[in-house]
Protein backbone atom coordinates (compact mmCIF):
# COMPACT_ATOMS: atom_id res chain seq x y z
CA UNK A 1 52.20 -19.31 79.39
CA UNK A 2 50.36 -17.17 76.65
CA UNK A 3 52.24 -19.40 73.74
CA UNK A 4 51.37 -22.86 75.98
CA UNK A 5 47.39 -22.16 75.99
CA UNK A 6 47.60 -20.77 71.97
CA UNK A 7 49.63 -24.45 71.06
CA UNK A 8 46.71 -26.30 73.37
CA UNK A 9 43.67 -24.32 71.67
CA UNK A 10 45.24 -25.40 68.42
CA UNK A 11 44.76 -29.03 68.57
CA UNK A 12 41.68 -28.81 70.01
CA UNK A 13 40.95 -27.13 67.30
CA UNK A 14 42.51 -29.74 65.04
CA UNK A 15 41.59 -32.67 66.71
CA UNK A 16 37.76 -31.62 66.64
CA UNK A 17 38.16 -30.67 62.61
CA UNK A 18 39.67 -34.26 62.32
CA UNK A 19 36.64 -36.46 64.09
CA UNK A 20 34.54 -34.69 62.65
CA UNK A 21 35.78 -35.04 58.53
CA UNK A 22 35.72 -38.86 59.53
CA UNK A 23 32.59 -39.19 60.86
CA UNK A 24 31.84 -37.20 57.20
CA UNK A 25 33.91 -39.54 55.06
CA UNK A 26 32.46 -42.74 57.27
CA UNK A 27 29.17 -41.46 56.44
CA UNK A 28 29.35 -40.78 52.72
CA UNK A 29 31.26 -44.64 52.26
CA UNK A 30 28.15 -45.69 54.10
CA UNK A 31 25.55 -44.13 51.80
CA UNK A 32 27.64 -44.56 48.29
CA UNK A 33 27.73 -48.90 49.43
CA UNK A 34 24.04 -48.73 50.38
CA UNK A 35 23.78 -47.08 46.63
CA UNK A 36 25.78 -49.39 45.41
CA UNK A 37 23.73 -52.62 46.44
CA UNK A 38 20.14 -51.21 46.03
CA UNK A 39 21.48 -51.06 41.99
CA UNK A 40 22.92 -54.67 42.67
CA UNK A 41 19.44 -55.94 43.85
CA UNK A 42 17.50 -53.91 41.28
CA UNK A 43 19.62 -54.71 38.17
CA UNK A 44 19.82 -58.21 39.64
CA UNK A 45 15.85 -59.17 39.98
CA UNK A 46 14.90 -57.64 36.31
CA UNK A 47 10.57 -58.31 36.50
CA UNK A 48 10.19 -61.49 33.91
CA UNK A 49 8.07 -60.59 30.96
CA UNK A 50 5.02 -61.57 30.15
CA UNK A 51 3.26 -63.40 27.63
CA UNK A 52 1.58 -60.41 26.39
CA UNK A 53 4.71 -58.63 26.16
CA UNK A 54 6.16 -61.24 24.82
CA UNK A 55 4.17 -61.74 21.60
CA UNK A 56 3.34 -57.50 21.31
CA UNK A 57 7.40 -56.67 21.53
CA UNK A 58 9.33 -59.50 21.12
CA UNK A 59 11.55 -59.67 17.72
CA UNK A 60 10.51 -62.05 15.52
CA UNK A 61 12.68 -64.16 14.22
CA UNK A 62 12.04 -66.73 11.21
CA UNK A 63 13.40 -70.55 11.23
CA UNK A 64 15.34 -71.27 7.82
CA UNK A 65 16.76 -74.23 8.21
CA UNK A 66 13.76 -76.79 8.11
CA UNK A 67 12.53 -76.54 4.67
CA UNK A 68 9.30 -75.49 4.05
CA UNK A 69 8.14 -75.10 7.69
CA UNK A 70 9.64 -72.23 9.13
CA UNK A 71 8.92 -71.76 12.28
CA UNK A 72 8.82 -68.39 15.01
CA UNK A 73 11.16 -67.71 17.93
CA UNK A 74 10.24 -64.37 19.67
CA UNK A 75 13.58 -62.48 21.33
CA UNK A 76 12.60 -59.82 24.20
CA UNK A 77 14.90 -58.88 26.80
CA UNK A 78 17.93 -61.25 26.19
CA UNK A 79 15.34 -64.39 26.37
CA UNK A 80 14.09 -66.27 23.37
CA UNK A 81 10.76 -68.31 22.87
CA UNK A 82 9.68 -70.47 20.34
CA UNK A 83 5.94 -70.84 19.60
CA UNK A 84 5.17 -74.41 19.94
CA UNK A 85 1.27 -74.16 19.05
CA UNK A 86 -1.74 -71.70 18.23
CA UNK A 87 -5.21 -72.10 18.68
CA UNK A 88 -7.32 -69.64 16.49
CA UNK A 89 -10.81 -71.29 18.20
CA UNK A 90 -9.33 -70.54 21.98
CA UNK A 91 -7.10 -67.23 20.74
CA UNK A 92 -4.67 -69.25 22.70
CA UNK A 93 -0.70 -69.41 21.69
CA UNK A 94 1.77 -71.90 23.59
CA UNK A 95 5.24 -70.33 24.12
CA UNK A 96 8.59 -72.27 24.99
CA UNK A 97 11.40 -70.99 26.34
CA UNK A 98 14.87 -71.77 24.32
CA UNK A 99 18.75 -71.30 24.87
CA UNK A 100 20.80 -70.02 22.55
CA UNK A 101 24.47 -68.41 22.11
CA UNK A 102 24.85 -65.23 19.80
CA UNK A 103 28.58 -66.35 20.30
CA UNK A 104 27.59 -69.39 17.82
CA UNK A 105 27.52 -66.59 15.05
CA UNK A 106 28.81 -63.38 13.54
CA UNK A 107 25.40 -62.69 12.06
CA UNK A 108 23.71 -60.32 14.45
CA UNK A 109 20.57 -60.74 12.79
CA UNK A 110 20.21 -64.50 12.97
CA UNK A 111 19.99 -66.91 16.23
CA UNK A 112 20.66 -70.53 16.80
CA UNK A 113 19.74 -72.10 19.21
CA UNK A 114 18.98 -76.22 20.05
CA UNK A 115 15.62 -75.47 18.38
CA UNK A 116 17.60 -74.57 14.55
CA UNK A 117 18.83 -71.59 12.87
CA UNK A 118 16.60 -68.46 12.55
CA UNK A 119 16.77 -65.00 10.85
CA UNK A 120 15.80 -61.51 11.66
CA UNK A 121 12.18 -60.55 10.66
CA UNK A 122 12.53 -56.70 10.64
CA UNK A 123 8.67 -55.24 10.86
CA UNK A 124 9.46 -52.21 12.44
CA UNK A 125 10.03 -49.93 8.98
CA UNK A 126 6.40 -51.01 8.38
CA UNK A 127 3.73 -47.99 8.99
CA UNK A 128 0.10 -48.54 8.80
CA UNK A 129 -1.67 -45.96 5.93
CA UNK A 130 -4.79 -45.60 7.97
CA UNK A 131 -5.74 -46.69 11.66
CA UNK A 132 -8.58 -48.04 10.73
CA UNK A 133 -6.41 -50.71 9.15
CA UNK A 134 -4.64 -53.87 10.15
CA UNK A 135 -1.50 -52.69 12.29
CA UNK A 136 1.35 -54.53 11.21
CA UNK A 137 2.45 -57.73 12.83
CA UNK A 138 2.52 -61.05 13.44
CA UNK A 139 -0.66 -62.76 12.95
CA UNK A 140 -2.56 -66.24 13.06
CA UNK A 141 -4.37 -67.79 10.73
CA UNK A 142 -6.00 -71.67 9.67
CA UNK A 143 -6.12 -72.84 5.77
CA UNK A 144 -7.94 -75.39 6.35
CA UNK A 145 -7.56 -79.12 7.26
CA UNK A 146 -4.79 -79.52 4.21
CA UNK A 147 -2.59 -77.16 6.54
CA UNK A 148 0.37 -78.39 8.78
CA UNK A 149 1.40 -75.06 10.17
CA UNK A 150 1.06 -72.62 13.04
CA UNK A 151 -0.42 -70.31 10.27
CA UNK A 152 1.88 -67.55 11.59
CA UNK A 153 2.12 -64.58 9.13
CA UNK A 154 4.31 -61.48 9.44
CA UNK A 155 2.20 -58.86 7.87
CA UNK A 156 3.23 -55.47 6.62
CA UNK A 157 2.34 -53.02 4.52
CA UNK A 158 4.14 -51.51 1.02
CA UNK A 159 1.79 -48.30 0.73
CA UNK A 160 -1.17 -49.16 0.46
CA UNK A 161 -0.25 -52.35 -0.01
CA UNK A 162 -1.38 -54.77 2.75
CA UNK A 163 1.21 -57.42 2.71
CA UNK A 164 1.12 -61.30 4.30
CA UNK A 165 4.55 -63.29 4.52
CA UNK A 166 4.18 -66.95 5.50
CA UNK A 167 6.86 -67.42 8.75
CA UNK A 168 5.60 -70.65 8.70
CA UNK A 169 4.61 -73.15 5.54
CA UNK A 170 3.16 -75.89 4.46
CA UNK A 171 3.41 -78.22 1.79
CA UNK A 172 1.57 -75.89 -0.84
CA UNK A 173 3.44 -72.61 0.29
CA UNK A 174 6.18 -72.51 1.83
CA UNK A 175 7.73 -70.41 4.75
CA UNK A 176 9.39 -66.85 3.49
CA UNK A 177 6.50 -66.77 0.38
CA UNK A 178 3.56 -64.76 0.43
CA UNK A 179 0.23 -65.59 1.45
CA UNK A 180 -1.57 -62.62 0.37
CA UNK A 181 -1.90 -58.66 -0.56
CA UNK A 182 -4.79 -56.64 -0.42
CA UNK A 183 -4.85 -53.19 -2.22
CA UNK A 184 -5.97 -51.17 0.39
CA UNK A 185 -6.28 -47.95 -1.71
CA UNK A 186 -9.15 -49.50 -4.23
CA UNK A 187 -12.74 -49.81 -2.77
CA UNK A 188 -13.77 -52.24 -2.74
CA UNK A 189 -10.32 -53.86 -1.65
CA UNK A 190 -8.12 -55.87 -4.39
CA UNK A 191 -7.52 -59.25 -3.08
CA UNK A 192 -5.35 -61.64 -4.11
CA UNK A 193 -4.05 -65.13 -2.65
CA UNK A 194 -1.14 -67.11 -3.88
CA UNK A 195 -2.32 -70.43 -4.37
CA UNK A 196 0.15 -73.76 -5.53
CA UNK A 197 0.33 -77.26 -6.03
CA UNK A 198 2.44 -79.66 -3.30
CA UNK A 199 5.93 -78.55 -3.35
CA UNK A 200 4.88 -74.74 -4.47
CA UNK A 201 4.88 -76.09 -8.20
CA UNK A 202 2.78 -74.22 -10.55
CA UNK A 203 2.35 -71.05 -7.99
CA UNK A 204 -0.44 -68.69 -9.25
CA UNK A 205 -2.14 -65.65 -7.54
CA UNK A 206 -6.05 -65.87 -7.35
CA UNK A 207 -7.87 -62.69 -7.36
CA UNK A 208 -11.70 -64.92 -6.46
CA UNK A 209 -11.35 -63.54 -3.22
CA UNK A 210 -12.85 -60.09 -1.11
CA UNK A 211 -12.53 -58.57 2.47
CA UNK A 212 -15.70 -59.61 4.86
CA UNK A 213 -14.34 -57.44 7.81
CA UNK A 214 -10.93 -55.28 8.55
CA UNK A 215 -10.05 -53.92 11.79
CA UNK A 216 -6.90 -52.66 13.78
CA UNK A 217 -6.19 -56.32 14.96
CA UNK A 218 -8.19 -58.82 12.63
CA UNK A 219 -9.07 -59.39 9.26
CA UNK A 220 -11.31 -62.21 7.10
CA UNK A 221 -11.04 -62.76 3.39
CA UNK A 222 -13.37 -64.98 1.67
CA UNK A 223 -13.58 -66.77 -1.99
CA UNK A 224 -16.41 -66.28 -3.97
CA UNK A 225 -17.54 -69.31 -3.97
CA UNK A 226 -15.18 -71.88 -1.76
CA UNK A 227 -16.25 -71.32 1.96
CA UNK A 228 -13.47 -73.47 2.70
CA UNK A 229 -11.12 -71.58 1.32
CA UNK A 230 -12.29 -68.85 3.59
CA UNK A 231 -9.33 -67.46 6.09
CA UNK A 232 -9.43 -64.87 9.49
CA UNK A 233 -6.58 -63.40 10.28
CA UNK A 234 -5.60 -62.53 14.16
CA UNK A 235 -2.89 -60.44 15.79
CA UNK A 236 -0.78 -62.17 18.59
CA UNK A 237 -1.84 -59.60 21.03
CA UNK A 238 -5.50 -60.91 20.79
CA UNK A 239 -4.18 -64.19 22.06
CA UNK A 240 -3.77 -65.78 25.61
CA UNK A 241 -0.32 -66.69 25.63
CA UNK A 242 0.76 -70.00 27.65
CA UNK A 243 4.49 -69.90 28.87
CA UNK A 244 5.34 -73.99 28.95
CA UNK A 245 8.56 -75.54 31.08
């Protein structure tokens, strides 16, 4: 009798262990697959960027395979927009999404897409000497009514060395050149913009020129004497950006 009600109290014993280690491991699957899909839905619905982060983070990358023109597509996140058009009156940029396949080359620093072939424009190693000086960028710009462009300029800074790099061109000076450099160490600033006949024939560098104002975002520089050679200078992030179908 003893041994009969030891054997019973035993698997009562067991039995209770047993529900209750699978009521444990029912409970744990339960919480690990409701882990599990709040990551799915997170990692799933990743916020869209927008325009303003766009144009202050996106990599810049630089059309070369349109002659003279160039052109900007900005990458952020795995998406890639082209600027279409700028608008220094309005501070207003137009931005258009574009496809492309990294699969289409072994370059990592380039990117073609349907809208043509464009290279890495690195302006991270760039450091601005003083904060009271133009950070570096990409900015916007107008020539005047000889210029076909989007007057987009990468600009960056070799010491003191302010630094403009035409991303796009026009028939004078053409993408990948430069536009400018300002010696930011003499005072007043040295100025001096490259100037050339159509097709970038008999290219020359033009010191008649000065700084009228220079902040963290914006700069002017004026000629002597040619108001209409006279050209502002804008960061993207001063810009309203429009995001077009």
């Amino acid at each position: 009798m003893p041994i009969t009600i030891e054997t019973q109290w035993f698997t009562d014993i067991f039995k209770r262990e047993s529900n209750q280690n699978r009521r444990l491991l029912i409970f744990s699957l339960t919480v690990s697959i409701f882990i599990l899909s709040i990551v799915a839905i997170v990692w799933a619905v990743k916020p869209e960027a927008s325009g303003l982060d766009i144009l202050e983070r996106g990599h810049v990358f630089m059309q070369s395979d349109n002659s003279y023109r160039g052109g900007v597509i900005l990458e952020l996140n795995g998406e890639a927009f082209k600027i279409i058009k700028t608008n220094i009156t309005g501070l207003k940029i137009q931005l258009k999404s574009v496809d492309y396949d990294l699969s289409d080359t072994p370059d990592p620093d380039k990117l073609v897409s349907d809208a043509g072939t464009y290279q890495a424009y690195s302006l991270a190693t760039s450091t601005t000497p003083n904060t009271n000086l133009p950070k570096p960028g990409v900015y916007v710009t107008e020539y005047g009514s000889y210029d076909d462009s989007e007057g987009l300029v990468a600009v960056t800074y070799a010491e003191d060395n302010l630094e403009g790099i035409k991303l796009t061109g026009n028939k004078h000076v053409p993408a990948g050149e430069k536009t400018f450099t300002i010696d930011t160490s003499e005072n007043p600033a040295v100025v001096k913009m490259q100037h050339a006949n159509i097709g970038f024939k008999n290219a020359r560098w033009v010191t008649e020129y000065y700084v009228d104002f220079m902040n963290q975002d914006s700069f002017k520089i004026k000629h002597l004497t040619r108001s209409s050679w006279d050209c502002e200078f804008y960061h993207v992030s001063k810009f309203n950006c429009e995001l077009l179908k």
